[in-house]
Protein backbone atom coordinates (compact mmCIF):
# COMPACT_ATOMS: atom_id res chain seq x y z
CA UNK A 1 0.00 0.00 0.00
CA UNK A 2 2.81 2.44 0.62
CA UNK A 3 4.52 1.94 -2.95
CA UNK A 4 0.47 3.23 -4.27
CA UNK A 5 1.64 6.62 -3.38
CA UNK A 6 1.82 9.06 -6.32
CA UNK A 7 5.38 10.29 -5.83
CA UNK A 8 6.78 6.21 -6.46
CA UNK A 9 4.66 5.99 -9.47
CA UNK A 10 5.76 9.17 -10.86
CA UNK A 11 9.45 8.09 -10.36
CA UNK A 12 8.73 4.51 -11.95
CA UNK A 13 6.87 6.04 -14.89
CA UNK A 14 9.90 8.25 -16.11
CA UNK A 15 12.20 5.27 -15.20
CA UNK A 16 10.33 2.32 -16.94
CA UNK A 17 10.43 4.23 -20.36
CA UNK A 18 14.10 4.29 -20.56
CA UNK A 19 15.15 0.78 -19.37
CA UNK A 20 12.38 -0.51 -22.06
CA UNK A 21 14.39 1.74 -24.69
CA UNK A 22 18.08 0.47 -23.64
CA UNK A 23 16.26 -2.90 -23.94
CA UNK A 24 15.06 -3.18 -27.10
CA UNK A 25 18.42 -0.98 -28.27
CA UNK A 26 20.27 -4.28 -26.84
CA UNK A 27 17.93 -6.78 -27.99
CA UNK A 28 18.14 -5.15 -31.71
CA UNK A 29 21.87 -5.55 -31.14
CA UNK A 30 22.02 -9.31 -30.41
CA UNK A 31 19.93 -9.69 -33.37
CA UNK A 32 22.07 -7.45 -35.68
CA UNK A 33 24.29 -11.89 -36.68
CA UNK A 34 20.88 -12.74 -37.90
CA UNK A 35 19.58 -12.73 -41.95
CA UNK A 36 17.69 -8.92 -42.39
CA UNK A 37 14.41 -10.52 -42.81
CA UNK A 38 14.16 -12.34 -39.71
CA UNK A 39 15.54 -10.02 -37.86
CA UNK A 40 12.97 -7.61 -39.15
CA UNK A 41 10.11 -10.34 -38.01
CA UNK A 42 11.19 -10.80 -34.83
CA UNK A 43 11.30 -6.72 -34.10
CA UNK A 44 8.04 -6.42 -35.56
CA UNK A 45 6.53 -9.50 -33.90
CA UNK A 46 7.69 -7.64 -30.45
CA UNK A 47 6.41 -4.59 -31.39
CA UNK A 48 2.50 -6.17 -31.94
CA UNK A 49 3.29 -7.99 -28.83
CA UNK A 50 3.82 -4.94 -26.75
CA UNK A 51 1.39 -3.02 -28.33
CA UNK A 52 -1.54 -5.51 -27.20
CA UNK A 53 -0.11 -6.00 -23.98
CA UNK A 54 -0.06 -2.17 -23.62
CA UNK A 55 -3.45 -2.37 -24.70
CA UNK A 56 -4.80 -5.05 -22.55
CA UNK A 57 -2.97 -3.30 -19.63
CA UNK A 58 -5.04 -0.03 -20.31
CA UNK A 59 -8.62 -1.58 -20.07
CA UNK A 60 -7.91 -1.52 -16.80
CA UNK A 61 -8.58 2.31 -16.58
CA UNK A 62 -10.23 2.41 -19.93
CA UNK A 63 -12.77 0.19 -20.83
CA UNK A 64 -13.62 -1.32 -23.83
CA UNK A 65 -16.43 -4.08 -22.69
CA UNK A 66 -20.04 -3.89 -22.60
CA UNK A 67 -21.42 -2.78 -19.41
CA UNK A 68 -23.24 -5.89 -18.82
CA UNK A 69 -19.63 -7.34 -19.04
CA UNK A 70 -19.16 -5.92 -16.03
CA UNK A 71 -21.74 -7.00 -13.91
CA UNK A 72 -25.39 -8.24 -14.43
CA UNK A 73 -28.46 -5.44 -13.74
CA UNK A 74 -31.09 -7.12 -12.07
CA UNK A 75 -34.43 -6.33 -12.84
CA UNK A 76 -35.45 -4.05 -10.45
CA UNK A 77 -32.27 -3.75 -8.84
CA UNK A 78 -30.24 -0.71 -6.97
CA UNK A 79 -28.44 -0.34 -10.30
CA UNK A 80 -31.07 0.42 -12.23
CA UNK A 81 -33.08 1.93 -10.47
CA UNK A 82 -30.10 4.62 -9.89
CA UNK A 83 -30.47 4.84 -14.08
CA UNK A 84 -33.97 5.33 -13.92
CA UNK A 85 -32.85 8.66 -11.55
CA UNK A 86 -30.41 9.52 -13.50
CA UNK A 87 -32.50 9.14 -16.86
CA UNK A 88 -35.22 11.29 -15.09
CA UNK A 89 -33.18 14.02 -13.51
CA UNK A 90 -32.54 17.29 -14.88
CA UNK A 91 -29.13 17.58 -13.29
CA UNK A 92 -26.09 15.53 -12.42
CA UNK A 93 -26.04 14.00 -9.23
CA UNK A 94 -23.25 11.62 -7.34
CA UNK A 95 -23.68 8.90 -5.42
CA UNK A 96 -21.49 7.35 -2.56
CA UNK A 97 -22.13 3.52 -2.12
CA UNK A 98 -20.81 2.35 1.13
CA UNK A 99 -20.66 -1.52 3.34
CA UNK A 100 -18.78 -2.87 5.88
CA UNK A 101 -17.18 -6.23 6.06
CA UNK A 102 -19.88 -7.42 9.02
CA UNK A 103 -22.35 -6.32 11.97
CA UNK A 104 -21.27 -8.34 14.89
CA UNK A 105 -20.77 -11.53 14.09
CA UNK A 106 -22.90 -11.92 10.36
CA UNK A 107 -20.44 -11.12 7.57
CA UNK A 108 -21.94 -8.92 4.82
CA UNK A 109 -22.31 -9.50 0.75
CA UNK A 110 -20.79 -5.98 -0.02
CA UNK A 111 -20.27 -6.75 -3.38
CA UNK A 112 -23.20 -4.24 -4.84
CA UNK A 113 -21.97 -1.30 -2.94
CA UNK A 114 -17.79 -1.64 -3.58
CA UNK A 115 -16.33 1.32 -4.70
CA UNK A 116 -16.05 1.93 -8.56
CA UNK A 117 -18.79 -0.76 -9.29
CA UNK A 118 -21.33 2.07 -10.77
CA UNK A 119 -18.21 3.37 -12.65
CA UNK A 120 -19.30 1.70 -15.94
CA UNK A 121 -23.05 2.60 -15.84
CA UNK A 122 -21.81 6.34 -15.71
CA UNK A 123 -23.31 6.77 -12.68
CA UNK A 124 -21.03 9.31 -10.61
CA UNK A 125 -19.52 8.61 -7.19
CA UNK A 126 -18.31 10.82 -4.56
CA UNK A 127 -15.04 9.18 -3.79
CA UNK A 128 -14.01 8.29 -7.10
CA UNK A 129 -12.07 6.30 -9.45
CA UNK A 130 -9.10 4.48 -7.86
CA UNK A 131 -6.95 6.93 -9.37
CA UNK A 132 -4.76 9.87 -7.88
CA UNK A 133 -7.14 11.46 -5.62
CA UNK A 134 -6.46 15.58 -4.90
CA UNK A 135 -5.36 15.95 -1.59
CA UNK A 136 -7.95 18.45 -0.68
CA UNK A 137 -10.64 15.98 -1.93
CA UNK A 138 -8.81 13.43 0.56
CA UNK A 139 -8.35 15.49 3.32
CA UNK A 140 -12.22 16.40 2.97
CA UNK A 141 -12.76 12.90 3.13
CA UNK A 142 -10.11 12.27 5.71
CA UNK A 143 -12.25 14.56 8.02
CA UNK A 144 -15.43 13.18 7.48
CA UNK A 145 -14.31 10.11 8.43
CA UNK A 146 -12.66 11.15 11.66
CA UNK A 147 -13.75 14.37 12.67
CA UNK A 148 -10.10 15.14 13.61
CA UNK A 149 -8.35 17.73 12.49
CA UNK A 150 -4.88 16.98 13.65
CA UNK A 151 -5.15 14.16 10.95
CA UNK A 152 -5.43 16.71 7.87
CA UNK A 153 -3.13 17.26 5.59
CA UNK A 154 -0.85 14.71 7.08
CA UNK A 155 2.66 12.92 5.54
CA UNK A 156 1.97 9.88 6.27
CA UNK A 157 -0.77 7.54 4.67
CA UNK A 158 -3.34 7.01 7.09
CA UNK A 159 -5.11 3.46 6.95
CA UNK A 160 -8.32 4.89 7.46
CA UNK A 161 -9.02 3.67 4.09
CA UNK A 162 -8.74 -0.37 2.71
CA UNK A 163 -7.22 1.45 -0.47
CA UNK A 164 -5.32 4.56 -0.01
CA UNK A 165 -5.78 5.76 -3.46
CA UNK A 166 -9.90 5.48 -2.85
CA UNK A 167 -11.61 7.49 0.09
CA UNK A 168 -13.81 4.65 0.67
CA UNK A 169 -15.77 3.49 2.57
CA UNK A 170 -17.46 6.62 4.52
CA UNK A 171 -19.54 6.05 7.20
CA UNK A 172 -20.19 9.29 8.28
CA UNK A 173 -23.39 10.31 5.87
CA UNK A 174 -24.62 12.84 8.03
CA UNK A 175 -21.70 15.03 6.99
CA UNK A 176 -22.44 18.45 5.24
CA UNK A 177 -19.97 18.09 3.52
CA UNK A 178 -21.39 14.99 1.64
CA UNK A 179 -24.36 17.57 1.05
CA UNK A 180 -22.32 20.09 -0.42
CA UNK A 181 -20.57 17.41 -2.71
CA UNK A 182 -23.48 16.93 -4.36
CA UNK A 183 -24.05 13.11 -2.79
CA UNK A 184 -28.11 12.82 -3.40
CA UNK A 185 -28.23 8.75 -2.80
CA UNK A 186 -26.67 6.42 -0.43
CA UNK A 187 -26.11 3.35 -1.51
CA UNK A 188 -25.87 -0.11 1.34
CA UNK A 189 -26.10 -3.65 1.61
CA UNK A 190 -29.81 -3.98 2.84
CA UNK A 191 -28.69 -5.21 6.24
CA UNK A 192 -27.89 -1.62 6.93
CA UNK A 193 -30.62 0.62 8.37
CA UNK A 194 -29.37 4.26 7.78
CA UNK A 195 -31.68 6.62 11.03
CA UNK A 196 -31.30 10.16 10.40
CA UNK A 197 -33.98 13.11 9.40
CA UNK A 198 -31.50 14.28 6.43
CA UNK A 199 -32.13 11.25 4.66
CA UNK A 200 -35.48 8.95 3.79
CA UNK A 201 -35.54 4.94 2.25
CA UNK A 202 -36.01 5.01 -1.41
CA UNK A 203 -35.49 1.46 -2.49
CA UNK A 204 -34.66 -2.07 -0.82
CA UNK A 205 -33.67 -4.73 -2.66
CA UNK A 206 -29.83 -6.18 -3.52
CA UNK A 207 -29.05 -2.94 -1.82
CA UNK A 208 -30.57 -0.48 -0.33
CA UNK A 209 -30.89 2.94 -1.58
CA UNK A 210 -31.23 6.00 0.61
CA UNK A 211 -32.06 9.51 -1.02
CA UNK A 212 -29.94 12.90 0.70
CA UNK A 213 -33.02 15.25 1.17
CA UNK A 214 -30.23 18.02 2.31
CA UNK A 215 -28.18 17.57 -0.80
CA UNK A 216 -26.88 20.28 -2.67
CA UNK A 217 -27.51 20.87 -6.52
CA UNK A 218 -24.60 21.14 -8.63
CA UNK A 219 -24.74 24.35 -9.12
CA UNK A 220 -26.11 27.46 -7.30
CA UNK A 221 -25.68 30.98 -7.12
CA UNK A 222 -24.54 32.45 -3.66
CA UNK A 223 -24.17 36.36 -2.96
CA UNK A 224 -21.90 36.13 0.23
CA UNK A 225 -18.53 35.25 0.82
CA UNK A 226 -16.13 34.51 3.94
CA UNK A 227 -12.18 34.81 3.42
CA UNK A 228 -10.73 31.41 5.12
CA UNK A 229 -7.16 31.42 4.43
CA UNK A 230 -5.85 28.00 5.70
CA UNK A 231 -7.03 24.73 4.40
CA UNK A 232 -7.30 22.89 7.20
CA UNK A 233 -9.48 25.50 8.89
CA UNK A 234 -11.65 25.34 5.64
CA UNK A 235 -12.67 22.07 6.11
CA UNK A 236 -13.73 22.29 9.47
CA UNK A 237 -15.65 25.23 8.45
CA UNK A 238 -17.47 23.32 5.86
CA UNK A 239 -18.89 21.01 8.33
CA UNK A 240 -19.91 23.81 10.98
CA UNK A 241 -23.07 23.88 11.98
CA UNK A 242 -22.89 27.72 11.44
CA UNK A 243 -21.62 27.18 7.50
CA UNK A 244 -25.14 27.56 5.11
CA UNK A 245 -23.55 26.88 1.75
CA UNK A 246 -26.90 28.35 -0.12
CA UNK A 247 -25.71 31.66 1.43
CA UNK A 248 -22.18 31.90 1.67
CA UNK A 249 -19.08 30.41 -0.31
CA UNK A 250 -15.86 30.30 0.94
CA UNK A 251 -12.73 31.66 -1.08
CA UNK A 252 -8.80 30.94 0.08
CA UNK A 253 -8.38 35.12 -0.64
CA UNK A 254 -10.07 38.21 -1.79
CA UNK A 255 -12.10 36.98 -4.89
CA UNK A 256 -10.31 39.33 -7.78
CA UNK A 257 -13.09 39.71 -10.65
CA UNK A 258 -13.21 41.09 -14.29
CA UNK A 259 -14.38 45.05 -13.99
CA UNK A 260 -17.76 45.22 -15.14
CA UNK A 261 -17.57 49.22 -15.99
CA UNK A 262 -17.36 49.36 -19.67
CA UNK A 263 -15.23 52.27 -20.31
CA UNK A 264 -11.24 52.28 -21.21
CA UNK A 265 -9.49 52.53 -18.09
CA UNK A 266 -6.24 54.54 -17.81
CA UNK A 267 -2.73 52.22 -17.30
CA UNK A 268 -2.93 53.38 -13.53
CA UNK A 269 -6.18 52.40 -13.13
CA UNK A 270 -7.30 49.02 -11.71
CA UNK A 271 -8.68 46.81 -14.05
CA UNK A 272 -10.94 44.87 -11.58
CA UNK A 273 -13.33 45.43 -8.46
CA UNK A 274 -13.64 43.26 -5.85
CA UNK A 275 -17.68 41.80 -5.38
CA UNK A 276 -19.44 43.71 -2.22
CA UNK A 277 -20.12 40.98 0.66
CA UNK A 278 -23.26 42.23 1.93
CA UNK A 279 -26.73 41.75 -0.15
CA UNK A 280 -30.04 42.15 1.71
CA UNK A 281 -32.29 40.82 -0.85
CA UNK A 282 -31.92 36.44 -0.94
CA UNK A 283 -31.10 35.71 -4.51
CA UNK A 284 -33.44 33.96 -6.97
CA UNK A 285 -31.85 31.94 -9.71
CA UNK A 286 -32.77 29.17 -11.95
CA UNK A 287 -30.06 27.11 -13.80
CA UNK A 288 -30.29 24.61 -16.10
CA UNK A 289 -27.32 22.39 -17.43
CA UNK A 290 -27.48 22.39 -21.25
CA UNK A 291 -24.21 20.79 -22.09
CA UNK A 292 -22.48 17.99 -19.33
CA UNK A 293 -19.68 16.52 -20.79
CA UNK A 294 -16.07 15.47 -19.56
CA UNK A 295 -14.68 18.34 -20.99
CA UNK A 296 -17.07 21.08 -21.40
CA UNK A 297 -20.01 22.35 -18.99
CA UNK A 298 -22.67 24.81 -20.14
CA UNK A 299 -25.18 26.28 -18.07
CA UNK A 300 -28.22 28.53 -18.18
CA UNK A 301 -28.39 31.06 -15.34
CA UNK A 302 -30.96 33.42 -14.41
CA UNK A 303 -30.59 35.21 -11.40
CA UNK A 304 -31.96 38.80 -9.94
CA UNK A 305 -28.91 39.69 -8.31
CA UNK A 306 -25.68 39.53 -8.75
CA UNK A 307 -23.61 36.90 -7.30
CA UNK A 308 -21.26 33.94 -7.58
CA UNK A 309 -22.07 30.78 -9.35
CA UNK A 310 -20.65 28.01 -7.57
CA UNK A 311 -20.01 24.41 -9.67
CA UNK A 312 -19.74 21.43 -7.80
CA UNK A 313 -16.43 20.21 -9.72
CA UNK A 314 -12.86 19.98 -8.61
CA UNK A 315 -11.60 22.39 -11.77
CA UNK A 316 -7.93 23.35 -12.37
CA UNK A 317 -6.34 25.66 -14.29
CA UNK A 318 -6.76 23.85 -17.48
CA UNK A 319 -10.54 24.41 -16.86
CA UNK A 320 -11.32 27.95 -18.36
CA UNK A 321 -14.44 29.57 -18.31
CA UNK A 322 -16.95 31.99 -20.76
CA UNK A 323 -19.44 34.09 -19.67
CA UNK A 324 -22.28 34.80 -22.41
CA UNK A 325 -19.21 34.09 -24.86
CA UNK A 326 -16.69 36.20 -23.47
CA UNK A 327 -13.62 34.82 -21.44
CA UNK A 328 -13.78 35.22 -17.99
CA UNK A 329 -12.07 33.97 -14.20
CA UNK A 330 -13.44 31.28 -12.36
CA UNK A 331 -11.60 30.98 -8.50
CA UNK A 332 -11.13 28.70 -6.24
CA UNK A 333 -14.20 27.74 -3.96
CA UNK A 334 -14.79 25.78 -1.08
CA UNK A 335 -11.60 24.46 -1.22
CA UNK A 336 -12.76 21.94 -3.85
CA UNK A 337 -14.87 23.74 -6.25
CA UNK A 338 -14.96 26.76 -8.01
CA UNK A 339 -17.06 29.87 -8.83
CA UNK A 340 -17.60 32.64 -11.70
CA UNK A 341 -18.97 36.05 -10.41
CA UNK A 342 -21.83 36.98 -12.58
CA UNK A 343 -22.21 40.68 -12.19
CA UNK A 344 -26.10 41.57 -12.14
CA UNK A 345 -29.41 40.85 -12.62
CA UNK A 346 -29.77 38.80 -15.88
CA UNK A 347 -29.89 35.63 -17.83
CA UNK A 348 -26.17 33.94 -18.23
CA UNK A 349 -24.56 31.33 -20.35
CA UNK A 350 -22.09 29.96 -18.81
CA UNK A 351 -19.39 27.30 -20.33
CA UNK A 352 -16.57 25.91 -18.70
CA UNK A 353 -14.02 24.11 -20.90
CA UNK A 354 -11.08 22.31 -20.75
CA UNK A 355 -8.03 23.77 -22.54
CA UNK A 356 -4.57 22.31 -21.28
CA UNK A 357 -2.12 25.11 -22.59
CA UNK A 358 0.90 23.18 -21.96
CA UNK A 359 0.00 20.43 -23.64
CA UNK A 360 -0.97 22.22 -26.81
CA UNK A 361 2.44 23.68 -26.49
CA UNK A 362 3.78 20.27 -26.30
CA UNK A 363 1.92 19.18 -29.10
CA UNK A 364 2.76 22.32 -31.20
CA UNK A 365 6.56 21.40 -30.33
CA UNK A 366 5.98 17.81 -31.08
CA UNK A 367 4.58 18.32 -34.74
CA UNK A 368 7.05 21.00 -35.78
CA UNK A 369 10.00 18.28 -34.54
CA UNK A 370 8.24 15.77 -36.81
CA UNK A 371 8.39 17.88 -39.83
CA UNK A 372 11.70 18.86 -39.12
CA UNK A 373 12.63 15.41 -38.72
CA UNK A 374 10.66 14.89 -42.54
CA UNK A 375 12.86 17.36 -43.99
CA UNK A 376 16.38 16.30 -42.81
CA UNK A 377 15.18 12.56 -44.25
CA UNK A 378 14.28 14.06 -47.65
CA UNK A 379 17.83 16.41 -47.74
CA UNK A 380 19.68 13.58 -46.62
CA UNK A 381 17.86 11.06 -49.04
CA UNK A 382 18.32 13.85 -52.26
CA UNK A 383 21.88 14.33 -51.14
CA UNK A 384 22.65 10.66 -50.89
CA UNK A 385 21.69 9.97 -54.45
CA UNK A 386 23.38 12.82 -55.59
């Protein structure tokens, strides 16, 4: 478990590359006594090997199969009846399927409720792919778990989790957090009787199903904001009773937005105003998703105020954002999401899109090596027949 940690598998994923190449460099070398066609088999034979074993090593993360493959949906089971939500629902939701191993002494059938199982059904889960997790999203995790904050943000890799790479499983549903992660079903072997007023029995069967009646849409427009610096204290924050989400976000530092004045501003002048913290009037909004996709999010927003539009998604700064088709800033907001200030009454459309700069750069740099590369070939080859 401690060799899962990112920093190893960063380390072995620049090594492995190179010790392949010296490899095959040394295996084309034994094979330089041998007649040219063979030789040329046997190199091409290991390069089809290695490319399906490459291939049959990625469907691991990226899968090929039917979803049935993966496992069977039982008429009127948790699984579909999760689709039928998800068919019906305006909005994206997540889920967070949970089990223990046993109660007492009867040992549990947890196999409907393991992490990643909705994973190919596209049903989204709180904690999840076992992947690299953020460490915010772990520490969030980490502290609804444990309710100790001396245990954030910590060095070591805490075994609070059978798999460090997957926040899973949490038993702590009650959490607001959970609520402002957008969890709207629980999902437990049927054994398990979840007793709480946030949350009311929707379905029994394989597993049992239990709908978040305090969970948070995806999106929302706030007109508040509190300053928390420190991450730690952020998270702690989050789950205060005193922390109302619908009225307040929380930003890491003064939220810097795009002036909204119109006229051509002198060189000395600042080009941005900061958003006033204090409304009186509760905002009204209405959003509607028109476009959810992996790599681009559109939204509809009406709202009668003006205010920040908080979206439930972990976005970095590949994620870029348009406001009624003009670039814009999206910041940082409750430590794991992020929010675009829309400046007044109105109707928005929104789009966040992913555009990874240095990879285009890389890619730029990549193509104009190949055709350099083309060129040399075709002096060399004009200037060897010469």
């Amino acid at each position: 478990k401690q060799m899962q940690h990112f920093r190893f598998i960063e380390i072995y994923s620049f090594c492995v590359p190179f010790l392949a190449g010296m490899g095959f460099q040394l295996l084309t070398g034994l094979l330089s006594g041998l007649n040219t066609k063979v030789r040329n088999i046997m190199v091409l034979l290991l390069i089809v090997l290695t490319s399906f074993d490459l291939m049959f090593y990625s469907s691991y993360f990226i899968s090929w199969n039917a979803r049935s493959d993966y496992k069977k949906i039982y008429k009127s089971g948790a699984i579909e009846y999760l689709l039928t939500q998800k068919q019906a629902s305006k909005e994206p939701f997540r889920v967070l399927p949970f089990s223990v191993s046993g109660v007492g002494d009867t040992k549990l059938k947890v196999n409907v409720s393991q992490p990643n199982i909705l994973m190919p059904f596209e049903l989204e889960e709180v904690s999840g792919y076992s992947s690299f997790v953020p460490k915010d999203i772990y520490s969030l995790f980490v502290y609804v778990q444990t309710k100790d904050p001396s245990k954030l943000y910590s060095k070591e890799i805490l075994n609070l989790f059978e798999n460090p790479n997957i926040p899973y499983p949490i038993f702590n549903f009650k959490s607001k957090i959970l609520d402002l992660l957008n969890v709207k079903y629980f999902m437990v072997p049927s054994i398990i009787t979840l007793q709480a007023e946030k949350v009311r029995k929707v379905f029994g069967g394989d597993a049992a199903i239990y709908e978040n009646l305090n969970c948070l849409p995806r999106a929302f427009v706030v007109n508040n904001y509190k300053i928390i610096e420190d991450s730690k204290e952020t998270i702690v924050y989050l789950d205060s009773e005193i922390f109302n989400p619908r009225k307040t976000v929380i930003f890491m530092s003064e939220p810097v937005i795009a002036s909204t004045k119109g006229a051509k501003q002198s060189p000395n002048e600042s080009r941005y105003e900061i958003a006033s913290s204090a409304h009186s009037v509760p905002p009204r909004n209405d959003i509607e998703f028109l476009e959810y996709k992996a790599e681009s999010i559109k939204l509809s927003v009406k709202t009668n105020q003006a205010g920040f539009l908080v979206l439930g998604h972990n976005l970095n700064n590949n994620w870029k954002v348009k406001v009624n088709g003009k670039k814009d800033m999206h910041v940082q907001a409750n430590l794991v999401q992020r929010a675009v200030y829309l400046p007044g009454k109105g109707d928005y459309i929104v789009k966040f899109y992913y555009f990874p700069k240095l990879f285009m750069i890389g890619l730029g740099l990549s193509l104009v090596g190949i055709i350099i590369l083309i060129m040399l070939a075709a002096i060399l080859k004009i200037k060897s027949k010469k």
